[in-house]
Protein backbone atom coordinates (compact mmCIF):
# COMPACT_ATOMS: atom_id res chain seq x y z
CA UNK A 1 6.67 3.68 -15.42
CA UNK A 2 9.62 1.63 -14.67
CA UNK A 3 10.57 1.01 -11.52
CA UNK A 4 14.42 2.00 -10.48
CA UNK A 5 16.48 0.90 -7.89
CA UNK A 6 15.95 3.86 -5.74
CA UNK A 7 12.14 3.53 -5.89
CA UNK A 8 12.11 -0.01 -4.88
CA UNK A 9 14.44 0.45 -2.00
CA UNK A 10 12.11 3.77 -1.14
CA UNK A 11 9.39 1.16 -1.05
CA UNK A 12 11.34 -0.94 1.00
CA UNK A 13 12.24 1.80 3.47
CA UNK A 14 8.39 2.58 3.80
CA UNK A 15 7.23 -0.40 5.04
CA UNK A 16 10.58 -1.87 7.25
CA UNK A 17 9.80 1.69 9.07
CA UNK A 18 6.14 1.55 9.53
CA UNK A 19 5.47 -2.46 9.29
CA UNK A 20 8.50 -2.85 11.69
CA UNK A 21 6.36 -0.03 14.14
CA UNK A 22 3.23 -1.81 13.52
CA UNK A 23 4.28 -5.68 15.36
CA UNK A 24 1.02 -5.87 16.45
CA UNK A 25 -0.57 -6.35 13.27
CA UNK A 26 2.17 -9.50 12.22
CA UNK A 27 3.51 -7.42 9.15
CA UNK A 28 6.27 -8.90 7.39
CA UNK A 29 8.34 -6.29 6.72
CA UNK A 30 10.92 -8.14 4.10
CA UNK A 31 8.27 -10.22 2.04
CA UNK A 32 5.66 -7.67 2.04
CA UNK A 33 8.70 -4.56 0.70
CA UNK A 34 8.75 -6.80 -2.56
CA UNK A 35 5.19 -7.98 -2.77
CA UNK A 36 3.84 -4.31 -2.95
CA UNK A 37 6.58 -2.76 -5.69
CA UNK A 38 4.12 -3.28 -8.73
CA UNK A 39 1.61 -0.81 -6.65
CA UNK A 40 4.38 2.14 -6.68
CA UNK A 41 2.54 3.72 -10.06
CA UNK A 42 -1.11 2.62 -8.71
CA UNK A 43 -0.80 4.78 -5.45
CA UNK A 44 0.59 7.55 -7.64
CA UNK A 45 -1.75 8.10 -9.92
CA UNK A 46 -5.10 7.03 -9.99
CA UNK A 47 -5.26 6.98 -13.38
CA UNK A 48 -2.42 4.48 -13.36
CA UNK A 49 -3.20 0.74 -14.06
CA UNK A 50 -3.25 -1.75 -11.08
CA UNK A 51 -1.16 -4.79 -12.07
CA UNK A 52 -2.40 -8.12 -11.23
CA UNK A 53 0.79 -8.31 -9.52
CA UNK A 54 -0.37 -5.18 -6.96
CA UNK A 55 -3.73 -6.53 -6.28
CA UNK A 56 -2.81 -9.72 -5.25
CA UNK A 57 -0.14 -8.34 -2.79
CA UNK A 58 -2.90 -5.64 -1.27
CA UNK A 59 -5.23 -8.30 -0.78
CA UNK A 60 -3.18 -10.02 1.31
CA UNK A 61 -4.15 -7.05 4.07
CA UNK A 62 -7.80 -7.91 3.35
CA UNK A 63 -7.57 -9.21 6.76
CA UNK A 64 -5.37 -6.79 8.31
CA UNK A 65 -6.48 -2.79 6.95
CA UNK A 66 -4.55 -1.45 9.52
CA UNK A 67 -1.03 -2.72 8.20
CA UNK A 68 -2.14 -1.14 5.11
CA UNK A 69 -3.06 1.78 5.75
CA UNK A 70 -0.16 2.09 8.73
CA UNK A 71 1.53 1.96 5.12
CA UNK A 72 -0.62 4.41 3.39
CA UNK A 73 0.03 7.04 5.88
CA UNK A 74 3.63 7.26 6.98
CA UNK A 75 6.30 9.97 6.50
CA UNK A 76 8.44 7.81 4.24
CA UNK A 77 5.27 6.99 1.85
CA UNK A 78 4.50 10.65 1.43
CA UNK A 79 8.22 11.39 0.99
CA UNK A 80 8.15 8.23 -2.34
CA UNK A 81 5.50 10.46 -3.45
CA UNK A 82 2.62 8.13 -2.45
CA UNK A 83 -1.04 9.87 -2.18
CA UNK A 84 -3.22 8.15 0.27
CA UNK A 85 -6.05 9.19 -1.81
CA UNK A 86 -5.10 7.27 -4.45
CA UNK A 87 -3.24 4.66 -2.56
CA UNK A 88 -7.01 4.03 -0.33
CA UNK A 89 -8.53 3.35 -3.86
CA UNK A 90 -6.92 0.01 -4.72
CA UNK A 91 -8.54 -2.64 -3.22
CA UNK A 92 -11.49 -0.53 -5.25
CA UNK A 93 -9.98 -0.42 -8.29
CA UNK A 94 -8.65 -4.21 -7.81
CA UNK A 95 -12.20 -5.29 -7.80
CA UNK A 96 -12.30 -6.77 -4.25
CA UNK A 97 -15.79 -7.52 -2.84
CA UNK A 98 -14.09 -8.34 0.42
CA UNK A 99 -12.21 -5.16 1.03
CA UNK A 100 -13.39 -3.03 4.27
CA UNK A 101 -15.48 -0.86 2.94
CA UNK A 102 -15.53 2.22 5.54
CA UNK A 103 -12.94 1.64 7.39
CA UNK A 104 -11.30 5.07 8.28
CA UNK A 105 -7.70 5.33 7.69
CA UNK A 106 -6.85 8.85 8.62
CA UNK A 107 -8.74 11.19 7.06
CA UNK A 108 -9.68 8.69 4.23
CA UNK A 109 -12.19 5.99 3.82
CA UNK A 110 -12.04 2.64 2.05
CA UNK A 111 -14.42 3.38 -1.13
């Protein structure tokens, strides 16, 4: 799936609303809106590939689930067409063996 202008800047939109609302967790908003474009498709579809590209920017919130999933879960990331049930399954899918298993994010769970 290519990515289009409007999709990125949907992407962008996402996370300067709900990384910009979450200060506490140190998001930032600019650097992570480009670093998580590759993951559009992967939290679409989980039948999708996840690019190298994606799994190396979701790592980054290894650290900080929270950010993610503040992600995951907002208005705007439903509205891109983002599923959080796909979207929770990344770090999964990415292979991490440092992702926070069980932490609850809504009414989903890191697999």
């Amino acid at each position: 799936m290519a990515f289009s202008l409007t999709n990125l800047l949907s992407l962008f939109v996402i996370l300067s609303v709900v990384l910009g609302a979450n200060a506490a967790s140190q998001c930032a908003v600019e650097s992570e809106a480009t670093n998580l474009a590759p993951c559009m498709e992967a939290a679409q579809n989980a039948n999708a590939p996840v690019s190298a590209g994606c799994c190396n920017a979701v790592h980054k919130f290894s650290t900080d689930p929270a950010c993610l999933c503040s992600v995951m879960l907002s208005k705007t990331a439903k509205a891109a067409g983002i599923d959080p049930a796909v979207a929770i399954s990344i770090p999964q899918r990415c292979q991490f063996s440092d992702r926070p298993v069980g932490y609850k994010c809504g009414a989903y769970t890191v697999p």
